[in-house]
PDB file of N, CA and C in Angstrom:
ATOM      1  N   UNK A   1      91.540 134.618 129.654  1.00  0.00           N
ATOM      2  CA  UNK A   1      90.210 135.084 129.926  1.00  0.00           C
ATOM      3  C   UNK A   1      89.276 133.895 129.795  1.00  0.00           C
ATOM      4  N   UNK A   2      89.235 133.157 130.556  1.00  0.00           N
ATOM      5  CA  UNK A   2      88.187 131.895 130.974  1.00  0.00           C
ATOM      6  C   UNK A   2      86.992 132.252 131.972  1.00  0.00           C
ATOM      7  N   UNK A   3      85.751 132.205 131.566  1.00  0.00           N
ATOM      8  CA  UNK A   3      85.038 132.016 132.472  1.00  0.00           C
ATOM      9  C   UNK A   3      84.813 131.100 133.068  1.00  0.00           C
ATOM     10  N   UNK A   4      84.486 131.223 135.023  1.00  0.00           N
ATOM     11  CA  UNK A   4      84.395 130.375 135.771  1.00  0.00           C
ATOM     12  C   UNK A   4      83.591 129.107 135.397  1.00  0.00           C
ATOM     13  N   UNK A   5      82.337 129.492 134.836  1.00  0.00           N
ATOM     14  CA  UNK A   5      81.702 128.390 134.480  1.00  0.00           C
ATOM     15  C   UNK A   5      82.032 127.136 133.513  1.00  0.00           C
ATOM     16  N   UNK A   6      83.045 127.548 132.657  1.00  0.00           N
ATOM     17  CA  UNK A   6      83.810 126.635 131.975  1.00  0.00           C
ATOM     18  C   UNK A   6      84.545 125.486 132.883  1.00  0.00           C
ATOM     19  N   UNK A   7      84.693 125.356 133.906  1.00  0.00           N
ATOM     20  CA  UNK A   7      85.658 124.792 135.035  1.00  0.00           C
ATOM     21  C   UNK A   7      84.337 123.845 135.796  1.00  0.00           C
ATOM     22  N   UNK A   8      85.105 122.567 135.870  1.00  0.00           N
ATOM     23  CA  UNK A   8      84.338 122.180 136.806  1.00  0.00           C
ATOM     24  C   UNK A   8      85.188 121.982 137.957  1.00  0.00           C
ATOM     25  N   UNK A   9      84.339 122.245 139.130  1.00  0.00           N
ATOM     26  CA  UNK A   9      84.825 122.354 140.862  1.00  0.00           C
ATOM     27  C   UNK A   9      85.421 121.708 140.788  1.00  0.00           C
ATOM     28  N   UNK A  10      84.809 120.375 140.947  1.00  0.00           N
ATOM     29  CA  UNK A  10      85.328 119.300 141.978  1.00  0.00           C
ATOM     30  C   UNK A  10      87.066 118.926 141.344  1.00  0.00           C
ATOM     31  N   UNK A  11      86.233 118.745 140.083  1.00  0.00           N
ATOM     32  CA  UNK A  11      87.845 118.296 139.421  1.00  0.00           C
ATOM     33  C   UNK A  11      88.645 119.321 138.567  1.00  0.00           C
ATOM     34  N   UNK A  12      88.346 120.414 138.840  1.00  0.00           N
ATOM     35  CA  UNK A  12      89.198 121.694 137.972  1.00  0.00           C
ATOM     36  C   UNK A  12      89.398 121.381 136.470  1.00  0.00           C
ATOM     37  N   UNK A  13      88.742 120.887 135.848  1.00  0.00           N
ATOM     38  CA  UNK A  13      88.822 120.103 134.289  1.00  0.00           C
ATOM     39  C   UNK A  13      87.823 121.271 133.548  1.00  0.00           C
ATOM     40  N   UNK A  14      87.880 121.597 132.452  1.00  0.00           N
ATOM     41  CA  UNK A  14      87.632 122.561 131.632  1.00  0.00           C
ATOM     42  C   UNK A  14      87.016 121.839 130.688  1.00  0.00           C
ATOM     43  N   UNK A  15      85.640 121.296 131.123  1.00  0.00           N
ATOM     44  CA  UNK A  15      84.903 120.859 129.487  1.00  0.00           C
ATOM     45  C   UNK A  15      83.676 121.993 128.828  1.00  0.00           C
ATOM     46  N   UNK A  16      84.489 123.390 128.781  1.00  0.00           N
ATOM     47  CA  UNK A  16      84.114 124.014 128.105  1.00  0.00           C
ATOM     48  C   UNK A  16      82.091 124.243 128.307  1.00  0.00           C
ATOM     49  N   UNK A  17      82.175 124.657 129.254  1.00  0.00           N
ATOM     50  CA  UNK A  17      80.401 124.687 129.696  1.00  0.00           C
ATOM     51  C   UNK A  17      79.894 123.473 129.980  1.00  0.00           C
ATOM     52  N   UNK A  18      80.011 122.711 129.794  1.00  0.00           N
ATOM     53  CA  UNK A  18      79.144 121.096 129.276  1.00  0.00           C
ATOM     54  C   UNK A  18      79.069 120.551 130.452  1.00  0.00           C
ATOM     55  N   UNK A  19      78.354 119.346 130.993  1.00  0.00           N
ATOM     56  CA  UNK A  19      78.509 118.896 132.587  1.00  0.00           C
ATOM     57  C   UNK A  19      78.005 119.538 133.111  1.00  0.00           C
ATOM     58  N   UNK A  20      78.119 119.000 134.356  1.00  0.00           N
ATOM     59  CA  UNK A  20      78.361 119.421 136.078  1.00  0.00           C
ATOM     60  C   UNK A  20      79.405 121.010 136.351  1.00  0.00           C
ATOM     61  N   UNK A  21      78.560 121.824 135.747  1.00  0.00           N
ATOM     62  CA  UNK A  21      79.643 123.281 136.131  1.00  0.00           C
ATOM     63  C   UNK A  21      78.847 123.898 136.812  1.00  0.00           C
ATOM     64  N   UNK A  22      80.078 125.041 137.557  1.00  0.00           N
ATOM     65  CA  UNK A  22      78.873 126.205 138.151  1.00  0.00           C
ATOM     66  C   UNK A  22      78.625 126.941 137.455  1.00  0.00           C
ATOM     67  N   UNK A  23      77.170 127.413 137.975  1.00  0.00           N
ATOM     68  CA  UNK A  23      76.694 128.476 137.351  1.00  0.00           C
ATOM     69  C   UNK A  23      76.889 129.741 137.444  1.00  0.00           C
ATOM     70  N   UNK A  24      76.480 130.501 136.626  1.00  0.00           N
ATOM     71  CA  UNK A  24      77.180 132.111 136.676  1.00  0.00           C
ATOM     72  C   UNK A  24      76.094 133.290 136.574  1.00  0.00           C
ATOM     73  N   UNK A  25      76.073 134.116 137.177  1.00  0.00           N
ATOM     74  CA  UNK A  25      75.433 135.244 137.105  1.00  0.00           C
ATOM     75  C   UNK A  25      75.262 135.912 135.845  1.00  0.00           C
ATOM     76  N   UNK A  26      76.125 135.570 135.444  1.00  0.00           N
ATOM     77  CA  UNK A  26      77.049 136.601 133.791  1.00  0.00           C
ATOM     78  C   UNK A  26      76.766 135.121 132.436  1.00  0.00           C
ATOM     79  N   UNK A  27      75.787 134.481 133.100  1.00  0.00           N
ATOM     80  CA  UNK A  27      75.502 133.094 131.657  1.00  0.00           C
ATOM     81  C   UNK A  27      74.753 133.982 130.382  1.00  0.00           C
ATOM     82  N   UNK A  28      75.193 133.436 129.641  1.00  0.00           N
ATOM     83  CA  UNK A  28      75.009 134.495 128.643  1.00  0.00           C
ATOM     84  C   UNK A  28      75.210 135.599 128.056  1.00  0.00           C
ATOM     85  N   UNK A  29      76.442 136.541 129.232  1.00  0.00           N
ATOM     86  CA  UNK A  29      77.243 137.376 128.915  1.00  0.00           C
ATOM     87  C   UNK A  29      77.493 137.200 127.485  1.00  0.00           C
ATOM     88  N   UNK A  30      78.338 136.435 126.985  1.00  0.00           N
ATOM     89  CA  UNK A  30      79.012 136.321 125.712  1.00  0.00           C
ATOM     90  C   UNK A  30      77.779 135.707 124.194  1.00  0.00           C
ATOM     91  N   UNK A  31      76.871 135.768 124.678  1.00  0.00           N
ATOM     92  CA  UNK A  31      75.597 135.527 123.643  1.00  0.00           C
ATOM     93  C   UNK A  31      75.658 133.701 123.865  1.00  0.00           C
ATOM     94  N   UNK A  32      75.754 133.268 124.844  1.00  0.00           N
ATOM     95  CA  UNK A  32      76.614 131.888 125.209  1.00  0.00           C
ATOM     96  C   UNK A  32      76.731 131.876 126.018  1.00  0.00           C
ATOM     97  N   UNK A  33      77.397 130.609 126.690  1.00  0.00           N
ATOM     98  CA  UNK A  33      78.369 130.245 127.372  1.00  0.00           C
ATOM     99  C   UNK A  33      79.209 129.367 127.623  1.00  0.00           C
ATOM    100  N   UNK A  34      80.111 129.391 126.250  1.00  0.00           N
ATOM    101  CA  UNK A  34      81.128 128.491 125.455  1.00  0.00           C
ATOM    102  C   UNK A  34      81.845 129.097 125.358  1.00  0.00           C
ATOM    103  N   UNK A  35      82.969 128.585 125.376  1.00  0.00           N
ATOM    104  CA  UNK A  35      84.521 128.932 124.845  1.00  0.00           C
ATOM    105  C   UNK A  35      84.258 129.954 123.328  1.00  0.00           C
ATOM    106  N   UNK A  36      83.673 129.206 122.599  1.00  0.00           N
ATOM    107  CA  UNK A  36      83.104 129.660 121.158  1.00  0.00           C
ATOM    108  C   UNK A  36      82.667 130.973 121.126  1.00  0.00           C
ATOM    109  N   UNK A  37      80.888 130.497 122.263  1.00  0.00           N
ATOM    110  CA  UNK A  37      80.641 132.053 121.958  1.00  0.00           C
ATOM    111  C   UNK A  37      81.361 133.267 122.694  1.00  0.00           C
ATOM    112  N   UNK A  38      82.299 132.845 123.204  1.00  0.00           N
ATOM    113  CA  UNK A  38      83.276 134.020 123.842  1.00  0.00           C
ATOM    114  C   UNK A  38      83.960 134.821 122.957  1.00  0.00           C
ATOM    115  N   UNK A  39      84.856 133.463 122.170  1.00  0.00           N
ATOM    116  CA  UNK A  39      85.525 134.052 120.764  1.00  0.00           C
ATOM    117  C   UNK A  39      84.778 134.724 119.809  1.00  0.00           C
ATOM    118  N   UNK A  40      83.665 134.278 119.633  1.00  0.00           N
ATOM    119  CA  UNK A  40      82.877 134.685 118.530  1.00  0.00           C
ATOM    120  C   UNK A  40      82.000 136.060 118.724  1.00  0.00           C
ATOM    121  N   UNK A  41      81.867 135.862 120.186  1.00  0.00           N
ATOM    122  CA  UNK A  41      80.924 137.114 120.608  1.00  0.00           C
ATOM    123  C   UNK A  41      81.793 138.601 121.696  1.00  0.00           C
ATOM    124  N   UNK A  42      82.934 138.186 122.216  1.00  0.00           N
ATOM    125  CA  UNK A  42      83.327 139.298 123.516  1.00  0.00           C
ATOM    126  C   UNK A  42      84.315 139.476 122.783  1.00  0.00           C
ATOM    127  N   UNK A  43      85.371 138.580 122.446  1.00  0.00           N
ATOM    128  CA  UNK A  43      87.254 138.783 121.977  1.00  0.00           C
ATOM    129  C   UNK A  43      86.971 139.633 121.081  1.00  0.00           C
ATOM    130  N   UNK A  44      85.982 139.843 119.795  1.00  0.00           N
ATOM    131  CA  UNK A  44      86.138 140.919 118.741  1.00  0.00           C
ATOM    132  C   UNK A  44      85.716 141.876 119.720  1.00  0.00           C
ATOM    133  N   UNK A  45      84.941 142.057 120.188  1.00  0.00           N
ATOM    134  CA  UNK A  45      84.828 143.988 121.062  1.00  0.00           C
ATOM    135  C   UNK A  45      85.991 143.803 122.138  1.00  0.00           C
ATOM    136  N   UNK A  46      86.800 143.253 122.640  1.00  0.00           N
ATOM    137  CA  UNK A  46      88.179 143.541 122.668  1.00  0.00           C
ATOM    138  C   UNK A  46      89.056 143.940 122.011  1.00  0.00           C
ATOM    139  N   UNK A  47      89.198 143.291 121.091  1.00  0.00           N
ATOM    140  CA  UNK A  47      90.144 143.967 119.851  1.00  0.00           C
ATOM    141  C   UNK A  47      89.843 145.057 119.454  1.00  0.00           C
ATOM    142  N   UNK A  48      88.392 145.146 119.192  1.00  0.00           N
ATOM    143  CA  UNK A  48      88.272 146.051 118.852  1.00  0.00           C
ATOM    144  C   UNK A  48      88.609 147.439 119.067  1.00  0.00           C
ATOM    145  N   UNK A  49      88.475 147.472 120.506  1.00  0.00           N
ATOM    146  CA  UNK A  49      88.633 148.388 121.571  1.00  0.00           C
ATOM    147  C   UNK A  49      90.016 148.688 121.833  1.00  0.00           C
ATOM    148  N   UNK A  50      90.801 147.806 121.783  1.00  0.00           N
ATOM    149  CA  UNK A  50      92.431 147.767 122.086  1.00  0.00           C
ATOM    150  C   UNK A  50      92.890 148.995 120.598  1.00  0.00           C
ATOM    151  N   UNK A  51      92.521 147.909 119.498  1.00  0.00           N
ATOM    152  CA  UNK A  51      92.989 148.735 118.467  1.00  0.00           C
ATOM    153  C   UNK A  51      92.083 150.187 118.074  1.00  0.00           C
ATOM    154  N   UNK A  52      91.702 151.047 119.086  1.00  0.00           N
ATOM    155  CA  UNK A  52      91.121 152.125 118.929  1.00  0.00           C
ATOM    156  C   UNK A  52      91.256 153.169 119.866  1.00  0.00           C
ATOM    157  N   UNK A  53      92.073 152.548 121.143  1.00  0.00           N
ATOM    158  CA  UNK A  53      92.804 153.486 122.375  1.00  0.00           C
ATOM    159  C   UNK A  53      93.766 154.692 121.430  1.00  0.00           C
ATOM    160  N   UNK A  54      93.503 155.380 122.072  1.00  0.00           N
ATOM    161  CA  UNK A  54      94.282 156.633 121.209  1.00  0.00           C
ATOM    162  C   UNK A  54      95.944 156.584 122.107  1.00  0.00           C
ATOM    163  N   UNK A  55      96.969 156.333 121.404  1.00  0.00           N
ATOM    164  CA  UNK A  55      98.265 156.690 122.016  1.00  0.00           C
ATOM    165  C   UNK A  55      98.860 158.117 122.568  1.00  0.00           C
ATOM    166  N   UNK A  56      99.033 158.510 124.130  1.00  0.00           N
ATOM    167  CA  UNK A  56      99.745 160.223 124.314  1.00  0.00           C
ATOM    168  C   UNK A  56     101.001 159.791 123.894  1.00  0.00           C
ATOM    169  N   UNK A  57     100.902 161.178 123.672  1.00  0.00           N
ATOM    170  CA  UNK A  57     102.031 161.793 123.607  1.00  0.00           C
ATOM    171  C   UNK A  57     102.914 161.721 122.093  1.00  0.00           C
ATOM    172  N   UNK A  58     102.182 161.999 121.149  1.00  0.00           N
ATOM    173  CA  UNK A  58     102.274 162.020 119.815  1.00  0.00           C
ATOM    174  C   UNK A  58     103.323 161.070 119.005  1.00  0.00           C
ATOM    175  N   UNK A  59     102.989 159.765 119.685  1.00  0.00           N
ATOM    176  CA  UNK A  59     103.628 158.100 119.115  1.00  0.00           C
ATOM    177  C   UNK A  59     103.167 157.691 117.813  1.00  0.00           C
ATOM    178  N   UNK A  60     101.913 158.027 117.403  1.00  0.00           N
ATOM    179  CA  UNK A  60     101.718 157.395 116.386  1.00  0.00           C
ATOM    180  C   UNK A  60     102.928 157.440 115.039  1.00  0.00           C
ATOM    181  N   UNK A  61     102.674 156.047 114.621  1.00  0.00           N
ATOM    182  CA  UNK A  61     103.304 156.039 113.444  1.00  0.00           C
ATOM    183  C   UNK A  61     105.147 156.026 113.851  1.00  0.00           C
ATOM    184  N   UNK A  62     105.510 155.706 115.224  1.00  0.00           N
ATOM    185  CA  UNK A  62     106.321 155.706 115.672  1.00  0.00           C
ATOM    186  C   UNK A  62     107.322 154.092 115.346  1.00  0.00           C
ATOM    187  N   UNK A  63     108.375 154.076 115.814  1.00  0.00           N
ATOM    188  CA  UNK A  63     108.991 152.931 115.380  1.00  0.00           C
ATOM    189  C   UNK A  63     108.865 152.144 116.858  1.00  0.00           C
ATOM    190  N   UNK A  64     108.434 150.901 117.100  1.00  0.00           N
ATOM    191  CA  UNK A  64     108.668 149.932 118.583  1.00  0.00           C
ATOM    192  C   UNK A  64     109.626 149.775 118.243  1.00  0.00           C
ATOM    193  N   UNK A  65     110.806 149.892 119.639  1.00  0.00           N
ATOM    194  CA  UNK A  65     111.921 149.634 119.640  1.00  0.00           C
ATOM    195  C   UNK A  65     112.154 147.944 120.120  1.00  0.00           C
ATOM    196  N   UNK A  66     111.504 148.201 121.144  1.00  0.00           N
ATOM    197  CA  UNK A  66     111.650 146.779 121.848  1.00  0.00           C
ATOM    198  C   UNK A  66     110.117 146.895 122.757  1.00  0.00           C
ATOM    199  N   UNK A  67     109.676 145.409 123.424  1.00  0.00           N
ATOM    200  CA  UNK A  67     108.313 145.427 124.236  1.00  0.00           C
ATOM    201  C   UNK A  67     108.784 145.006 125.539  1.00  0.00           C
ATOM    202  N   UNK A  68     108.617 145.728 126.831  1.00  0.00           N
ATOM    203  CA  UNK A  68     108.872 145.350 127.816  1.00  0.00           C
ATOM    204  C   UNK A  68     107.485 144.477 128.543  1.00  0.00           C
ATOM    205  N   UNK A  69     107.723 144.048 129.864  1.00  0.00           N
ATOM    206  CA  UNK A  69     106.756 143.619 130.547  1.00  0.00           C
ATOM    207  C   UNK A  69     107.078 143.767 132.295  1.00  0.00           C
ATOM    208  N   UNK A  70     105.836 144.435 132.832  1.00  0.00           N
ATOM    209  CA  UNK A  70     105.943 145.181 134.194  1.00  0.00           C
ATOM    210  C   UNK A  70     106.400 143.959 135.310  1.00  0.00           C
ATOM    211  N   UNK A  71     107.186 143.922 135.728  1.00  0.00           N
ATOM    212  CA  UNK A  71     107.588 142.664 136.574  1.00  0.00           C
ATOM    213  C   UNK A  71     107.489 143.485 137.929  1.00  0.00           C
ATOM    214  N   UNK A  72     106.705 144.338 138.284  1.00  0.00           N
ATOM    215  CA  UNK A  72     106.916 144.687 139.324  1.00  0.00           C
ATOM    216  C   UNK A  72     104.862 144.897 140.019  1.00  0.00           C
ATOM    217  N   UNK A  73     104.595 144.506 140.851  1.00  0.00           N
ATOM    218  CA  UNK A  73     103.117 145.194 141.681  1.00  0.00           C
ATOM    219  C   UNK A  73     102.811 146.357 140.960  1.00  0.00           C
ATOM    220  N   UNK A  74     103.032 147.377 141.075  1.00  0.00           N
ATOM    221  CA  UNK A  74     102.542 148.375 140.434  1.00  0.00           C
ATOM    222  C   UNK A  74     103.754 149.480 140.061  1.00  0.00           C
ATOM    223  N   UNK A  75     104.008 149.927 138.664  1.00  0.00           N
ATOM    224  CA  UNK A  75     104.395 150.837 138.330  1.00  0.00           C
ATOM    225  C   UNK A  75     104.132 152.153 138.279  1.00  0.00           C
ATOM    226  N   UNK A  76     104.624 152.865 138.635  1.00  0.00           N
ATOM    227  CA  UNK A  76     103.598 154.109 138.240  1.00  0.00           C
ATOM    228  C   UNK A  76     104.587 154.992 137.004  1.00  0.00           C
ATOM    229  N   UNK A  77     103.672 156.057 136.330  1.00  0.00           N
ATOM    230  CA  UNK A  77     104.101 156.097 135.127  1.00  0.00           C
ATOM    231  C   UNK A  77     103.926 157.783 135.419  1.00  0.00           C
ATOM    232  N   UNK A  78     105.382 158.531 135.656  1.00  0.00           N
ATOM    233  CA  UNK A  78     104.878 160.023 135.677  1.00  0.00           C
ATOM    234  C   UNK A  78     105.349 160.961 134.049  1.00  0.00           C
ATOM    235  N   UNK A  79     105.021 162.107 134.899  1.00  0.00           N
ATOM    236  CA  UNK A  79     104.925 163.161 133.732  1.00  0.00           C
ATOM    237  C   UNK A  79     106.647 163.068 133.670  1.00  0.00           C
ATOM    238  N   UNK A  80     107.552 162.954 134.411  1.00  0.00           N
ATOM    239  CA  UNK A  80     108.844 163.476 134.625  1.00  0.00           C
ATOM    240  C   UNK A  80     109.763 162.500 134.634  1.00  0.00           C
ATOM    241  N   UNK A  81     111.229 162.341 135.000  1.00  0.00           N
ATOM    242  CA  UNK A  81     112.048 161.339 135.064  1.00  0.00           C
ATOM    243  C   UNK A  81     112.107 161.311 136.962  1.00  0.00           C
ATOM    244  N   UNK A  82     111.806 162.156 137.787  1.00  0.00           N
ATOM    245  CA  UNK A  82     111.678 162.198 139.305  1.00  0.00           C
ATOM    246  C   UNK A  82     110.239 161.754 139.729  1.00  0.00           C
ATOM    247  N   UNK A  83     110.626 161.379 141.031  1.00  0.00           N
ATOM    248  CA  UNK A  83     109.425 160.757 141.900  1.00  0.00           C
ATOM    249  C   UNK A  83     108.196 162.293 142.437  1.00  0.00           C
ATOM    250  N   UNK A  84     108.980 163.516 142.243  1.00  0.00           N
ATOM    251  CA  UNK A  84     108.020 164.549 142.539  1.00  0.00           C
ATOM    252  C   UNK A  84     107.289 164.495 141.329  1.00  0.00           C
ATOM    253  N   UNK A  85     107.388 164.378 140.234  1.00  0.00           N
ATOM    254  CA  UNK A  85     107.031 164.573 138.863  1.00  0.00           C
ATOM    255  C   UNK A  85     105.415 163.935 139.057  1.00  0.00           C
ATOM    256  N   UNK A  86     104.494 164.518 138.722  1.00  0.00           N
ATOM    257  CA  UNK A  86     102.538 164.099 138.890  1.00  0.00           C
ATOM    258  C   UNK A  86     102.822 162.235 138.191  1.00  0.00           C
ATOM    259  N   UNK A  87     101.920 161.486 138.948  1.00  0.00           N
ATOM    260  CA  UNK A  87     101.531 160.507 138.217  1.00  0.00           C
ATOM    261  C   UNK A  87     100.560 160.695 137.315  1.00  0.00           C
ATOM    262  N   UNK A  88     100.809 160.108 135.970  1.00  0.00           N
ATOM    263  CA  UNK A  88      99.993 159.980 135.044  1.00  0.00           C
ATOM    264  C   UNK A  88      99.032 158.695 134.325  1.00  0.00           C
ATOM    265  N   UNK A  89      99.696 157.618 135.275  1.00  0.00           N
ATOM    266  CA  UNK A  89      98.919 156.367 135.235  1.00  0.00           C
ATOM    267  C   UNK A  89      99.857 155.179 136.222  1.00  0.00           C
ATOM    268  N   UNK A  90      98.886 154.141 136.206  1.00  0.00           N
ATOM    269  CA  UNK A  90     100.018 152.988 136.862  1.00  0.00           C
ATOM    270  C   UNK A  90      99.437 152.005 136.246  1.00  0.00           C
ATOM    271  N   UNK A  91     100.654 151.141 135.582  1.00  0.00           N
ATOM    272  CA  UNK A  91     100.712 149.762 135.101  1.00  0.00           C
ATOM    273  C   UNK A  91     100.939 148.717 136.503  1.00  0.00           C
ATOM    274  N   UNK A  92     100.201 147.216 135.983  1.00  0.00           N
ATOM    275  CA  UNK A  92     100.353 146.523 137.322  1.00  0.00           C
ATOM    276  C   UNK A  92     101.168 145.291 135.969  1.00  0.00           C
ATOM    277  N   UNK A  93     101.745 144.346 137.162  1.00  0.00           N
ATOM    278  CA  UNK A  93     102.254 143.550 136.890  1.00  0.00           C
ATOM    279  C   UNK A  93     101.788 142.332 135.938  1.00  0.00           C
ATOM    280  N   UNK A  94     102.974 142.046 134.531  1.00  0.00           N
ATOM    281  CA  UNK A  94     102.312 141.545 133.440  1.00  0.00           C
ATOM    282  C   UNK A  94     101.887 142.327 132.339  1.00  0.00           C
ATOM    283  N   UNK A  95     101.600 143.845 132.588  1.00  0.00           N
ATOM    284  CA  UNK A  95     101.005 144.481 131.244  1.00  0.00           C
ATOM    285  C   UNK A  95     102.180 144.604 130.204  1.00  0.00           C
ATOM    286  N   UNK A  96     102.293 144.689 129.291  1.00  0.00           N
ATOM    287  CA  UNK A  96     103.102 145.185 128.010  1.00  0.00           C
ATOM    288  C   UNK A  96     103.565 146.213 127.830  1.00  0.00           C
ATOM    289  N   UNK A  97     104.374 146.734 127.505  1.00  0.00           N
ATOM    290  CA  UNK A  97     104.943 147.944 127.382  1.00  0.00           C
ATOM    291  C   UNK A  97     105.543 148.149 125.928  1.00  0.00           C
ATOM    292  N   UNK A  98     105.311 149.014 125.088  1.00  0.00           N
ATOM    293  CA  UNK A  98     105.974 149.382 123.752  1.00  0.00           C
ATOM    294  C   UNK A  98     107.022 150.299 124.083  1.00  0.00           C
ATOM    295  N   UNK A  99     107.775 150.516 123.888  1.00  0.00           N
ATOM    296  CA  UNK A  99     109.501 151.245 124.150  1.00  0.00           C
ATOM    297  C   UNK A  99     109.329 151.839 122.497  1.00  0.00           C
ATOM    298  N   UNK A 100     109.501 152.860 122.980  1.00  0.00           N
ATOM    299  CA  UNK A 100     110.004 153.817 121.286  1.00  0.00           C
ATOM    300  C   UNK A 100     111.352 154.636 121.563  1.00  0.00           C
TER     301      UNK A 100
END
């Protein structure tokens, strides 16, 4: 999660806001626009947020068996073990998966 403005064009080099960068619509998004205030200001209301998604299907407190990862465009995730079975979400490629 890098913002564009961290990057400079010409030479794709990352001096962290400073220089010759482009500018961004979203400057100041992060109370900043540093690497820093990203960490310091956006990554905690990520976490935060991650660790407060409620788990279906009554996992909590469950054992991870193993963590997969979606190697495929899009997964889709149904109610059933068949393709008639309703979709209930779709993972795209790269997300994480907890296996119980």
């Amino acid at each position: 999660m890098f913002d564009h403005h961290w990057y400079v064009l010409v030479t794709g080099k990352r001096p962290n806001g400073t220089g010759n960068t482009k500018s961004c619509p979203g400057t100041n998004f992060f109370g900043g626009n540093s690497v820093q205030d990203c960490q310091n200001n956006f990554v905690p209301l990520v976490i935060t947020k991650m660790n407060t998604i409620t788990i279906k299907g009554g996992l909590e407190g469950k054992q991870i068996l193993s963590v997969g990862r979606v190697n495929v465009d899009r997964l889709r995730v149904r109610s059933g073990p068949l393709s008639e079975y309703e979709i209930l979400d779709v993972l795209y490629r790269g997300v994480e998966v907890n296996c119980y």
